[in-house]
PDB file of N, CA and C in Angstrom:
ATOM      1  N   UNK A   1      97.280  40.864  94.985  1.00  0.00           N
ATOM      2  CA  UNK A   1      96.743  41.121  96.297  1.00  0.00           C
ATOM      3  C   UNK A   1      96.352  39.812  96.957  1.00  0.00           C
ATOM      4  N   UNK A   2      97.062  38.658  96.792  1.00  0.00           N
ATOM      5  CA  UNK A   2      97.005  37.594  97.707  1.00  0.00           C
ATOM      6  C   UNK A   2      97.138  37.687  98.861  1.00  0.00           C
ATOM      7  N   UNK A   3      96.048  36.888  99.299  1.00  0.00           N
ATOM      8  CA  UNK A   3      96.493  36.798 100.669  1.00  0.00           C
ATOM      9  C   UNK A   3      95.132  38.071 101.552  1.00  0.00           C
ATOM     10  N   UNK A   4      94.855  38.802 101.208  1.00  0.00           N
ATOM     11  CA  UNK A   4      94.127  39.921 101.450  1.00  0.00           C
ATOM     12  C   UNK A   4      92.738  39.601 101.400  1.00  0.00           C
ATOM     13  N   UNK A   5      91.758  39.566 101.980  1.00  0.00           N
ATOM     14  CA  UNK A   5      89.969  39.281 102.343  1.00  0.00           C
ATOM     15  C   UNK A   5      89.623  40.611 102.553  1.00  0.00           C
ATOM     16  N   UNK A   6      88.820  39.715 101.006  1.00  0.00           N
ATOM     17  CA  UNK A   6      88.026  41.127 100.544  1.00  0.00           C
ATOM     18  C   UNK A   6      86.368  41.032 100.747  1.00  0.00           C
ATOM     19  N   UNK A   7      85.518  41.725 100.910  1.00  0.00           N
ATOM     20  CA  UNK A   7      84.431  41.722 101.225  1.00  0.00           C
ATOM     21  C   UNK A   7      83.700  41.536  99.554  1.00  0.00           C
ATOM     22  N   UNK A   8      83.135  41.021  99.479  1.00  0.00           N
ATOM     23  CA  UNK A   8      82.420  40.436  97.847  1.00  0.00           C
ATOM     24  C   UNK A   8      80.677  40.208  97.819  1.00  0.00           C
ATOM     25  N   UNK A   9      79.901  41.404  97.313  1.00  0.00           N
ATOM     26  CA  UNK A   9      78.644  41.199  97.082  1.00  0.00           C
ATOM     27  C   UNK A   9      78.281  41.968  95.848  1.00  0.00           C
ATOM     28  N   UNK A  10      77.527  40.734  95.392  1.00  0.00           N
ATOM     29  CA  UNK A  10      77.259  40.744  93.583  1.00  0.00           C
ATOM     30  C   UNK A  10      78.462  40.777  92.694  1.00  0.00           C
ATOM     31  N   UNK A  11      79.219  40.120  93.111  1.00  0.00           N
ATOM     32  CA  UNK A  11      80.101  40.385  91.601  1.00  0.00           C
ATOM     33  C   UNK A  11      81.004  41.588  92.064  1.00  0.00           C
ATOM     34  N   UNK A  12      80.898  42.337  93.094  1.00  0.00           N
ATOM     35  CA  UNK A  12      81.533  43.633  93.216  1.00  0.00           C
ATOM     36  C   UNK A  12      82.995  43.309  94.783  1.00  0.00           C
ATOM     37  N   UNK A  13      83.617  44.244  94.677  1.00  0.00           N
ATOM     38  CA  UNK A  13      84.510  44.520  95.893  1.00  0.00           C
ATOM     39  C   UNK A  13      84.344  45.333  96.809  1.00  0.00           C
ATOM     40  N   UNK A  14      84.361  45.372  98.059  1.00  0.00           N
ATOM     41  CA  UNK A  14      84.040  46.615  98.441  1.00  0.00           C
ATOM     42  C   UNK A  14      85.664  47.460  98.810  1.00  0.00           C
ATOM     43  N   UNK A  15      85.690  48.590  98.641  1.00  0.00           N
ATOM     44  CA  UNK A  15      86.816  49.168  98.756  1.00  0.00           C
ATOM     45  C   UNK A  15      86.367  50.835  99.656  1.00  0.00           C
ATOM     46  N   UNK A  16      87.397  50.667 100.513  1.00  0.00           N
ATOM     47  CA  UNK A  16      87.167  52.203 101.427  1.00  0.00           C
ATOM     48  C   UNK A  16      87.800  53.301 100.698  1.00  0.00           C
ATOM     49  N   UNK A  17      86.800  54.600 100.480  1.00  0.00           N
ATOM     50  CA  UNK A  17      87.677  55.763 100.404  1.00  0.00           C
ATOM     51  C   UNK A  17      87.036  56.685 100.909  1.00  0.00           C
ATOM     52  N   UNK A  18      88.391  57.946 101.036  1.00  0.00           N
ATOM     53  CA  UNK A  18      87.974  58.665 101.806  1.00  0.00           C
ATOM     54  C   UNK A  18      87.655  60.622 101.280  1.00  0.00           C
ATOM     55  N   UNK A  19      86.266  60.941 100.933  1.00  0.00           N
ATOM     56  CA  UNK A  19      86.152  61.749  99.980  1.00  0.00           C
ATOM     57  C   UNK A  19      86.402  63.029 100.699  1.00  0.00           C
ATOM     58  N   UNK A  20      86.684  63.218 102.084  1.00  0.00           N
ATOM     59  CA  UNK A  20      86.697  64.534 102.681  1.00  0.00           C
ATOM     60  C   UNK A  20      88.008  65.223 102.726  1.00  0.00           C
ATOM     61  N   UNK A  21      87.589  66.335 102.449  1.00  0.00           N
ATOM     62  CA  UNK A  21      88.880  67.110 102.294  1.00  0.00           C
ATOM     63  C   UNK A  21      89.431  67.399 103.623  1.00  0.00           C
ATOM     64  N   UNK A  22      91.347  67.585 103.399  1.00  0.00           N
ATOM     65  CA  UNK A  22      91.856  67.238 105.050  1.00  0.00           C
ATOM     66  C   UNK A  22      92.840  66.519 104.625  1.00  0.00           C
ATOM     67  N   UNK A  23      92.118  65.120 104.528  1.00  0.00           N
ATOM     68  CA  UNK A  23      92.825  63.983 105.403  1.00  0.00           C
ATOM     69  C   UNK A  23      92.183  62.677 104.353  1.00  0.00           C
ATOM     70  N   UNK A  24      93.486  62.050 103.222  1.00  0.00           N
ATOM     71  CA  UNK A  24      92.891  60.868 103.449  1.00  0.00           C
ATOM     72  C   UNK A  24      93.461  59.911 103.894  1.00  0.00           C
ATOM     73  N   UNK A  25      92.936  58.142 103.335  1.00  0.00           N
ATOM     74  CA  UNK A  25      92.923  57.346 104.238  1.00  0.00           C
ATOM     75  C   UNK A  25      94.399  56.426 103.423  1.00  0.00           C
ATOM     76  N   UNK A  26      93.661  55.577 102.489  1.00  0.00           N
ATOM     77  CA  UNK A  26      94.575  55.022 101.799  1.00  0.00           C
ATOM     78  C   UNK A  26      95.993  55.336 101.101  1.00  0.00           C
ATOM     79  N   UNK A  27      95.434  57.045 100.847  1.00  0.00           N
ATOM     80  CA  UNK A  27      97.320  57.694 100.312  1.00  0.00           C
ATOM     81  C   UNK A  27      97.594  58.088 101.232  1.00  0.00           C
ATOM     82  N   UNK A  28      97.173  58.175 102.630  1.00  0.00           N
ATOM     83  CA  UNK A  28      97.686  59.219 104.084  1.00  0.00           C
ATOM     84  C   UNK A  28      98.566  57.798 104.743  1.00  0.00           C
ATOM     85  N   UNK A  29      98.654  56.618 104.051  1.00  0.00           N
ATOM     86  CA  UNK A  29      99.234  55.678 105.008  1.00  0.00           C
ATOM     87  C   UNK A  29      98.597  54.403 105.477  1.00  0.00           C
ATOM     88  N   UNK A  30      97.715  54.359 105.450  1.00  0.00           N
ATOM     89  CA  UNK A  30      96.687  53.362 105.392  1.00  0.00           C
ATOM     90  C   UNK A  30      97.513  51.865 104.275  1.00  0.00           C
ATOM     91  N   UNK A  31      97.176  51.168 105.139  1.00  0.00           N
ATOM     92  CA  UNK A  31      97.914  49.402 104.320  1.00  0.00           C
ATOM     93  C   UNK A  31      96.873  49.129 103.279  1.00  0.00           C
ATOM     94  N   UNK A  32      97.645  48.521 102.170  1.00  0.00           N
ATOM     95  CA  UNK A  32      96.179  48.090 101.265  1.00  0.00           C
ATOM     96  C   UNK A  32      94.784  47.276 102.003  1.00  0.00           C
ATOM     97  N   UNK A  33      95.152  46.113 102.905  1.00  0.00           N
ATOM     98  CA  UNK A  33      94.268  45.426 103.241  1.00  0.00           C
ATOM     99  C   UNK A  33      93.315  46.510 104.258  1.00  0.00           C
ATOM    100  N   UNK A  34      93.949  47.514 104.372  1.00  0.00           N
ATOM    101  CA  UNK A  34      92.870  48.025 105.177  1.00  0.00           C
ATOM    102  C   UNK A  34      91.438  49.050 104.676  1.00  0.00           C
ATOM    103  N   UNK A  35      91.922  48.967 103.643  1.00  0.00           N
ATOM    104  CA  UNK A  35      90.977  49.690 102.010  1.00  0.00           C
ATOM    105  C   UNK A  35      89.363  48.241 102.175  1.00  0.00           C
ATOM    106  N   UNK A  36      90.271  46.813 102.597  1.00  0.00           N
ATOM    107  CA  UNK A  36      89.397  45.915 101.908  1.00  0.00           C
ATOM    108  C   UNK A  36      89.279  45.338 103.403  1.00  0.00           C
ATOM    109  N   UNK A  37      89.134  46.027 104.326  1.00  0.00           N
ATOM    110  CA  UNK A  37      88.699  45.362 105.625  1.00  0.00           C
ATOM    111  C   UNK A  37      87.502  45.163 105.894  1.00  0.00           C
ATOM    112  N   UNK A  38      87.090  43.622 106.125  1.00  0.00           N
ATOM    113  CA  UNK A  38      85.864  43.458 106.716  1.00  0.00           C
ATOM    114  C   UNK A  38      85.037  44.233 107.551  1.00  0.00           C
ATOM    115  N   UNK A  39      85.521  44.331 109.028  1.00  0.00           N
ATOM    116  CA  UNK A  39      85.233  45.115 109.911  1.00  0.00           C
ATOM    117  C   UNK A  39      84.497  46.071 110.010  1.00  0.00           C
ATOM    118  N   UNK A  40      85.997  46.951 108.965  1.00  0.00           N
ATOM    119  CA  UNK A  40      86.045  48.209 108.524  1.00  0.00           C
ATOM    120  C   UNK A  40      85.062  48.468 107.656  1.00  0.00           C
ATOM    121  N   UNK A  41      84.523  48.013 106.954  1.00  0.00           N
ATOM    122  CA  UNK A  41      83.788  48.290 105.994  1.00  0.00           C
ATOM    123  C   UNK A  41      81.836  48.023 106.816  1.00  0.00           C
ATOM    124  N   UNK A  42      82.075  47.266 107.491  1.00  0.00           N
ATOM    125  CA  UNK A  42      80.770  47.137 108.612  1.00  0.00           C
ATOM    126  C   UNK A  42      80.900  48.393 109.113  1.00  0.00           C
ATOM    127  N   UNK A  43      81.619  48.566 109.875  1.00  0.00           N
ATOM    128  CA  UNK A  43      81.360  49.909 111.006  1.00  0.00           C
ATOM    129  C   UNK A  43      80.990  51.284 110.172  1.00  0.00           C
ATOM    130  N   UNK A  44      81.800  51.337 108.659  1.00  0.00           N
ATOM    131  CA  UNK A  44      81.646  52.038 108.169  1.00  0.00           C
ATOM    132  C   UNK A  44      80.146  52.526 107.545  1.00  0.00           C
ATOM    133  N   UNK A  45      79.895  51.471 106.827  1.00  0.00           N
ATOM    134  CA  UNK A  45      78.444  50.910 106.394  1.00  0.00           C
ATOM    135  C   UNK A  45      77.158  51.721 107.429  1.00  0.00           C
ATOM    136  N   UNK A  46      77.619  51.459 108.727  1.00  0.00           N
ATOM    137  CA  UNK A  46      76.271  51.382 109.926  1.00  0.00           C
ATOM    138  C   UNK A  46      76.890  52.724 110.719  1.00  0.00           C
ATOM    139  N   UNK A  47      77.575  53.694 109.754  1.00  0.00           N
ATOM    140  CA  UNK A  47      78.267  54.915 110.146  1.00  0.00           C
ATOM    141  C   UNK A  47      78.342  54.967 112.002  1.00  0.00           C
ATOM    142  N   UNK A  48      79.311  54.071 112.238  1.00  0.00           N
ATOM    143  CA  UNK A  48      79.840  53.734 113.575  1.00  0.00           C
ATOM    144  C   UNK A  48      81.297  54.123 113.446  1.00  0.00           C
ATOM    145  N   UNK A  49      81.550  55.577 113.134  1.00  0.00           N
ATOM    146  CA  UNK A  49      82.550  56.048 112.650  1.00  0.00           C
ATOM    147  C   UNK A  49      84.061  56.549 114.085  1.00  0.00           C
ATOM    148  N   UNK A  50      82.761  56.701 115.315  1.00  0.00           N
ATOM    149  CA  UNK A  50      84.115  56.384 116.741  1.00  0.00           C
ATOM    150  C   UNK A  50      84.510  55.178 116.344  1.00  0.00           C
ATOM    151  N   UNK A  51      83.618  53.786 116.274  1.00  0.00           N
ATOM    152  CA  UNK A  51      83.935  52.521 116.779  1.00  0.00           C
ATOM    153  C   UNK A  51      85.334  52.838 115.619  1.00  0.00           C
ATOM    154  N   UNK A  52      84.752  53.337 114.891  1.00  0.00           N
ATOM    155  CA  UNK A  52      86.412  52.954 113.184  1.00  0.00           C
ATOM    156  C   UNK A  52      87.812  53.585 113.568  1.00  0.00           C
ATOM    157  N   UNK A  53      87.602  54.879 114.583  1.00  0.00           N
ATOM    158  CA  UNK A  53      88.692  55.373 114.626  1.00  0.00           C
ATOM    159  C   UNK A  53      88.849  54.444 115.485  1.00  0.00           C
ATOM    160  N   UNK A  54      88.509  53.546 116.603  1.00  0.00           N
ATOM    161  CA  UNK A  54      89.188  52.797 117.953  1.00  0.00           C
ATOM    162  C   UNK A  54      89.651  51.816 116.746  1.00  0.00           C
ATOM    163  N   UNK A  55      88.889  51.067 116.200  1.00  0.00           N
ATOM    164  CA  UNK A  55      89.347  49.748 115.564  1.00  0.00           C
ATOM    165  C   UNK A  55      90.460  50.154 114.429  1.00  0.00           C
ATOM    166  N   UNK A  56      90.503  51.239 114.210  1.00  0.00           N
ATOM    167  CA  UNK A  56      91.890  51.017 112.898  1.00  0.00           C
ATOM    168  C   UNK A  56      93.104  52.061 113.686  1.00  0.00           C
ATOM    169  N   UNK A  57      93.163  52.468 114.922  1.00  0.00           N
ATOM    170  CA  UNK A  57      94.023  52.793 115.761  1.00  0.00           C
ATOM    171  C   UNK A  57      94.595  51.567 116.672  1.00  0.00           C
ATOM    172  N   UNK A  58      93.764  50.761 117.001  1.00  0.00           N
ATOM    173  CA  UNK A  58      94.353  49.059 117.041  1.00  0.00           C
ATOM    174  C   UNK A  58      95.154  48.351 116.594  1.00  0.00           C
ATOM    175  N   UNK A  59      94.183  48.036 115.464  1.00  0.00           N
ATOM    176  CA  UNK A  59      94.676  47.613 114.201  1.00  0.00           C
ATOM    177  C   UNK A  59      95.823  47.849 113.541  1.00  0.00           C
ATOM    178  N   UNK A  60      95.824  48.924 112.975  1.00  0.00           N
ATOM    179  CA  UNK A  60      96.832  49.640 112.168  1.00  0.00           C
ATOM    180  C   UNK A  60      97.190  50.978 112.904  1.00  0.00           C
ATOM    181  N   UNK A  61      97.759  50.743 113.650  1.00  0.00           N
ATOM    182  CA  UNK A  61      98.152  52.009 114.723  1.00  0.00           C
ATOM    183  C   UNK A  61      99.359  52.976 113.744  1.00  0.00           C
ATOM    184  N   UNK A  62      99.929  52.687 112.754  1.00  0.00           N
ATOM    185  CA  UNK A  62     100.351  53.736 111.905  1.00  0.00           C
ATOM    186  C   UNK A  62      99.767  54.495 111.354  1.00  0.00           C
ATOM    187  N   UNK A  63      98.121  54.769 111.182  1.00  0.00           N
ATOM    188  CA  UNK A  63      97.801  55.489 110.534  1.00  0.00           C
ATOM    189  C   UNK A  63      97.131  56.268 110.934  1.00  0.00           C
ATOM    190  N   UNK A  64      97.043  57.361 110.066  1.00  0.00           N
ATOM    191  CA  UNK A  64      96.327  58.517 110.535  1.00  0.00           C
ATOM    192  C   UNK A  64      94.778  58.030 110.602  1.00  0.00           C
ATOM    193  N   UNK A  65      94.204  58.472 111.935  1.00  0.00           N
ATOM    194  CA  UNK A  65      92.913  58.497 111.316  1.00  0.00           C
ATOM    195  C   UNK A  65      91.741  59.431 111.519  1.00  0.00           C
ATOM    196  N   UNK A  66      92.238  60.471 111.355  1.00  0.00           N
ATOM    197  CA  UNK A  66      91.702  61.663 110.359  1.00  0.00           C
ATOM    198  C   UNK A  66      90.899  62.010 109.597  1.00  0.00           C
ATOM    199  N   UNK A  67      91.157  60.853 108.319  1.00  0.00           N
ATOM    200  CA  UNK A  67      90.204  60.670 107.070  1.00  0.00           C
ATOM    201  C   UNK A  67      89.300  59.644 107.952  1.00  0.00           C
ATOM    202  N   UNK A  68      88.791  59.144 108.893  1.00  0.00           N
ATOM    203  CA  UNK A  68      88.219  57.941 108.644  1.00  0.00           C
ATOM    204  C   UNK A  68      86.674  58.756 108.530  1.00  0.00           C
ATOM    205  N   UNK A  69      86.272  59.696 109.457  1.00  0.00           N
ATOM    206  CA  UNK A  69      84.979  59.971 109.538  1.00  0.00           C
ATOM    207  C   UNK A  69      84.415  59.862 107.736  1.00  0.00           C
ATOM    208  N   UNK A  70      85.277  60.755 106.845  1.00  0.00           N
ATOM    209  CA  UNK A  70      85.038  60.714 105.473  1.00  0.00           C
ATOM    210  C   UNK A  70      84.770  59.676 104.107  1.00  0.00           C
ATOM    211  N   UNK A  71      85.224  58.618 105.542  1.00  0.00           N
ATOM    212  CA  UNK A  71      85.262  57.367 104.481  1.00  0.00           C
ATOM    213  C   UNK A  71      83.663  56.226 104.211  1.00  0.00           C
ATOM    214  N   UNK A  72      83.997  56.190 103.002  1.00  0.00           N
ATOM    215  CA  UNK A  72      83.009  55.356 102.178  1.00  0.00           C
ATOM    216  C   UNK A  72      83.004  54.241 101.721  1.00  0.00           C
ATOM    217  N   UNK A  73      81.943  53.456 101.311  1.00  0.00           N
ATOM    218  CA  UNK A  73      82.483  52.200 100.890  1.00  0.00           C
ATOM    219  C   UNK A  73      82.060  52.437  99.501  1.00  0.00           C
ATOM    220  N   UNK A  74      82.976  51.806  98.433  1.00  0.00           N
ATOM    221  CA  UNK A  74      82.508  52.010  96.699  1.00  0.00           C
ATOM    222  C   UNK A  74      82.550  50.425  96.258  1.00  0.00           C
ATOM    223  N   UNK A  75      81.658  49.869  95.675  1.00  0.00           N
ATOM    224  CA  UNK A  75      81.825  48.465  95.131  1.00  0.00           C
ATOM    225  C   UNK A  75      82.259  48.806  93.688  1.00  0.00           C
ATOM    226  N   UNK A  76      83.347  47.486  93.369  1.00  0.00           N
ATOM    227  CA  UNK A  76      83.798  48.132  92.402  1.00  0.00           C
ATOM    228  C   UNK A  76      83.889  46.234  92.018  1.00  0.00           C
ATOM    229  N   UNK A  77      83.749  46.237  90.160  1.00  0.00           N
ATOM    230  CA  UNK A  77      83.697  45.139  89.913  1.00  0.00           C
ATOM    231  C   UNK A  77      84.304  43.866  89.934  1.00  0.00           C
ATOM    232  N   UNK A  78      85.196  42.663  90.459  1.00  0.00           N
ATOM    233  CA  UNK A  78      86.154  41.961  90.903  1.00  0.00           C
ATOM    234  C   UNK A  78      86.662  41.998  89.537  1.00  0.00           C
ATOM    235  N   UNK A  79      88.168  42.591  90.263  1.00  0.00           N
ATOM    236  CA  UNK A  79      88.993  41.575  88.710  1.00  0.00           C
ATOM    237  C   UNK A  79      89.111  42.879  88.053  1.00  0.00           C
ATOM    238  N   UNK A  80      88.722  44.515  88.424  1.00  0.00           N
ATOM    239  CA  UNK A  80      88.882  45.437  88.034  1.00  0.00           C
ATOM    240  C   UNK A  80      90.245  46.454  88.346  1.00  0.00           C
ATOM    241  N   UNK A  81      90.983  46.568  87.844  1.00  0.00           N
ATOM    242  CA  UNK A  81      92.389  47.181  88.278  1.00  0.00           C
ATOM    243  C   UNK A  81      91.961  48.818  88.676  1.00  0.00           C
ATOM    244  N   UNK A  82      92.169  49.479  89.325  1.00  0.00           N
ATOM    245  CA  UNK A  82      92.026  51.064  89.635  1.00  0.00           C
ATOM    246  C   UNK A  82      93.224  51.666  90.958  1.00  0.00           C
ATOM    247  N   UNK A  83      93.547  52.590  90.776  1.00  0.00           N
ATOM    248  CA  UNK A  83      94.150  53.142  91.529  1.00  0.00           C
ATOM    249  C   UNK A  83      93.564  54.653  92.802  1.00  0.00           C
ATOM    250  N   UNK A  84      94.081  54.664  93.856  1.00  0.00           N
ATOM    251  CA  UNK A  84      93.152  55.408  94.490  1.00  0.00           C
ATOM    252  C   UNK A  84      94.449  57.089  94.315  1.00  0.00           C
ATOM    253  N   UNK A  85      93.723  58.057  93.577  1.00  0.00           N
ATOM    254  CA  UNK A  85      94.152  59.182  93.658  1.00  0.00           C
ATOM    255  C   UNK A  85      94.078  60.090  94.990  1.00  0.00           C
ATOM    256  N   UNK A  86      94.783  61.504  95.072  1.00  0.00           N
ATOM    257  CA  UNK A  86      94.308  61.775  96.397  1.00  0.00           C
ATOM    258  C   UNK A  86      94.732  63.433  96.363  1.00  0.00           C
ATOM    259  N   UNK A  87      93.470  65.056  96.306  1.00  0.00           N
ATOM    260  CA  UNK A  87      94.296  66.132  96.166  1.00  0.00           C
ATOM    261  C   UNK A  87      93.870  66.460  97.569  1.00  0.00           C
ATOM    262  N   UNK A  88      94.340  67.059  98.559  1.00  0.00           N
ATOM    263  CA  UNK A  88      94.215  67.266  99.596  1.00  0.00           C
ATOM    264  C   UNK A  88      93.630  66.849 100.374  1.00  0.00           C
ATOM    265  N   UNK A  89      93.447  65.606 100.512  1.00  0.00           N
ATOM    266  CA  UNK A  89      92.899  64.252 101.390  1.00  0.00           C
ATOM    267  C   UNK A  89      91.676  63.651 100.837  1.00  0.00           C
ATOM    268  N   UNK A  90      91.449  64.300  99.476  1.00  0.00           N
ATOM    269  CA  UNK A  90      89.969  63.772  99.022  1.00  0.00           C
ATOM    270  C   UNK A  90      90.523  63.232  98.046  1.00  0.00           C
ATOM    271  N   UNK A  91      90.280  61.655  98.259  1.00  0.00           N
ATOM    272  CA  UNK A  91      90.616  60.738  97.797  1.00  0.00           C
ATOM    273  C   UNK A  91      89.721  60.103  96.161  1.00  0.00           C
ATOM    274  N   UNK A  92      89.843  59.554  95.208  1.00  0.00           N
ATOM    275  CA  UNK A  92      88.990  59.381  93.793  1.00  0.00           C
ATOM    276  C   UNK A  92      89.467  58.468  93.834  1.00  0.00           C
ATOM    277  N   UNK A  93      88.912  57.510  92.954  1.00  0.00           N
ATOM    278  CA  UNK A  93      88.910  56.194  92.196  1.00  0.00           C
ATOM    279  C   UNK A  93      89.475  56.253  91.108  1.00  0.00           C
ATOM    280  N   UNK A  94      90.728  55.966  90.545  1.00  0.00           N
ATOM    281  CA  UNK A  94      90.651  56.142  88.903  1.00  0.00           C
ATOM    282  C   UNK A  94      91.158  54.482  87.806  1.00  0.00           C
ATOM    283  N   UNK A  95      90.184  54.136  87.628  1.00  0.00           N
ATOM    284  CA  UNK A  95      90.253  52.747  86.583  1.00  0.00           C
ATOM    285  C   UNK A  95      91.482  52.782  85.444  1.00  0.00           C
ATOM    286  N   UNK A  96      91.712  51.753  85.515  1.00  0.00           N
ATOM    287  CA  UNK A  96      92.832  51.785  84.451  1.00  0.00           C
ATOM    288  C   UNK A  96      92.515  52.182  82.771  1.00  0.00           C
ATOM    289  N   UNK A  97      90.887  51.260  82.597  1.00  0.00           N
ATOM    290  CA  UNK A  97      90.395  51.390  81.486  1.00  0.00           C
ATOM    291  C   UNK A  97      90.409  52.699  81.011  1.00  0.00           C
ATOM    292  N   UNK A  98      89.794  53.870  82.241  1.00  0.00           N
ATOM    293  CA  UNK A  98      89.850  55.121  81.794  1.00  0.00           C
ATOM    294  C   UNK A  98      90.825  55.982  81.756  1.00  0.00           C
ATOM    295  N   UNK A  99      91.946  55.432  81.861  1.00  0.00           N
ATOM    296  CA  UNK A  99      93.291  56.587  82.279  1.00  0.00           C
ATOM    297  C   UNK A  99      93.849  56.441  80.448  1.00  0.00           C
ATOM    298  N   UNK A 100      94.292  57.447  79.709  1.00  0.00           N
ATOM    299  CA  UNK A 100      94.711  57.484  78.784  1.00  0.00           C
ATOM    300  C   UNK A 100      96.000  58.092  78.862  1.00  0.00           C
ATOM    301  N   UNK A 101      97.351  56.888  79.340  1.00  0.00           N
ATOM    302  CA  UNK A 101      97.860  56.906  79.075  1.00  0.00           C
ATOM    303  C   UNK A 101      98.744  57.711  78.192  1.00  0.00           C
ATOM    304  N   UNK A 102     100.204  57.956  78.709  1.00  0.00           N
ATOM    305  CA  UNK A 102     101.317  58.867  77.152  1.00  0.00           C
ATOM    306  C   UNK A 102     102.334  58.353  77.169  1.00  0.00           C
ATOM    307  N   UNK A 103     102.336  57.920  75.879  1.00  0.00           N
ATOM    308  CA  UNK A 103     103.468  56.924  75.523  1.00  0.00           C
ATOM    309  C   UNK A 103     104.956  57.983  75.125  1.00  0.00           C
ATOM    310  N   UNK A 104     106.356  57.773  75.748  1.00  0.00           N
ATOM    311  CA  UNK A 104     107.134  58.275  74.950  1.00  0.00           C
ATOM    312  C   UNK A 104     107.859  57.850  73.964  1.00  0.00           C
TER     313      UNK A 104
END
């Protein structure tokens, strides 16, 4: 993920997801960097959730934004691999450490 500015307090990342059912953000189309947007993660923070739909309809005018009211910020530890799952727009976190794998 070079190249990508990420927001960093304590040791952690901040990463957007979106827990409401519907609509999410990051598997609905959403670019990775926009998971780890500055901005985005302010407006979100200070639940300025119009200002998010204007600024990531700007921004990233491909995406739905639908999920945004739902979205959250999760700090997650730098340097931690996870993937963002998603069952009907409600989006989860799932770490690599914890996924147990099946080998064939």
């Amino acid at each position: 993920m070079e190249g990508i500015k990420k927001v960093m307090r304590d040791g952690k990342v901040g990463v957007l997801i979106s827990h409401g059912w519907g609509a999410g953000f990051y598997t609905w189309g959403a670019p990775l960097q926009a998971i780890f947007d500055e901005k985005l993660i302010y407006l979100i923070e200070n639940k300025k959730f119009d200002e998010a739909v204007e600024y990531v309809a700007e921004t990233y005018p491909e995406v739905y934004t639908g999920g945004i009211q739902d979205l959250e910020v999760h700090w997650i530890d730098e340097g931690v691999e996870f993937d963002i799952s998603e069952y009907d727009g409600n989006e989860s976190i799932m770490f690599k450490e914890e996924v147990n794998w099946i080998t064939a």
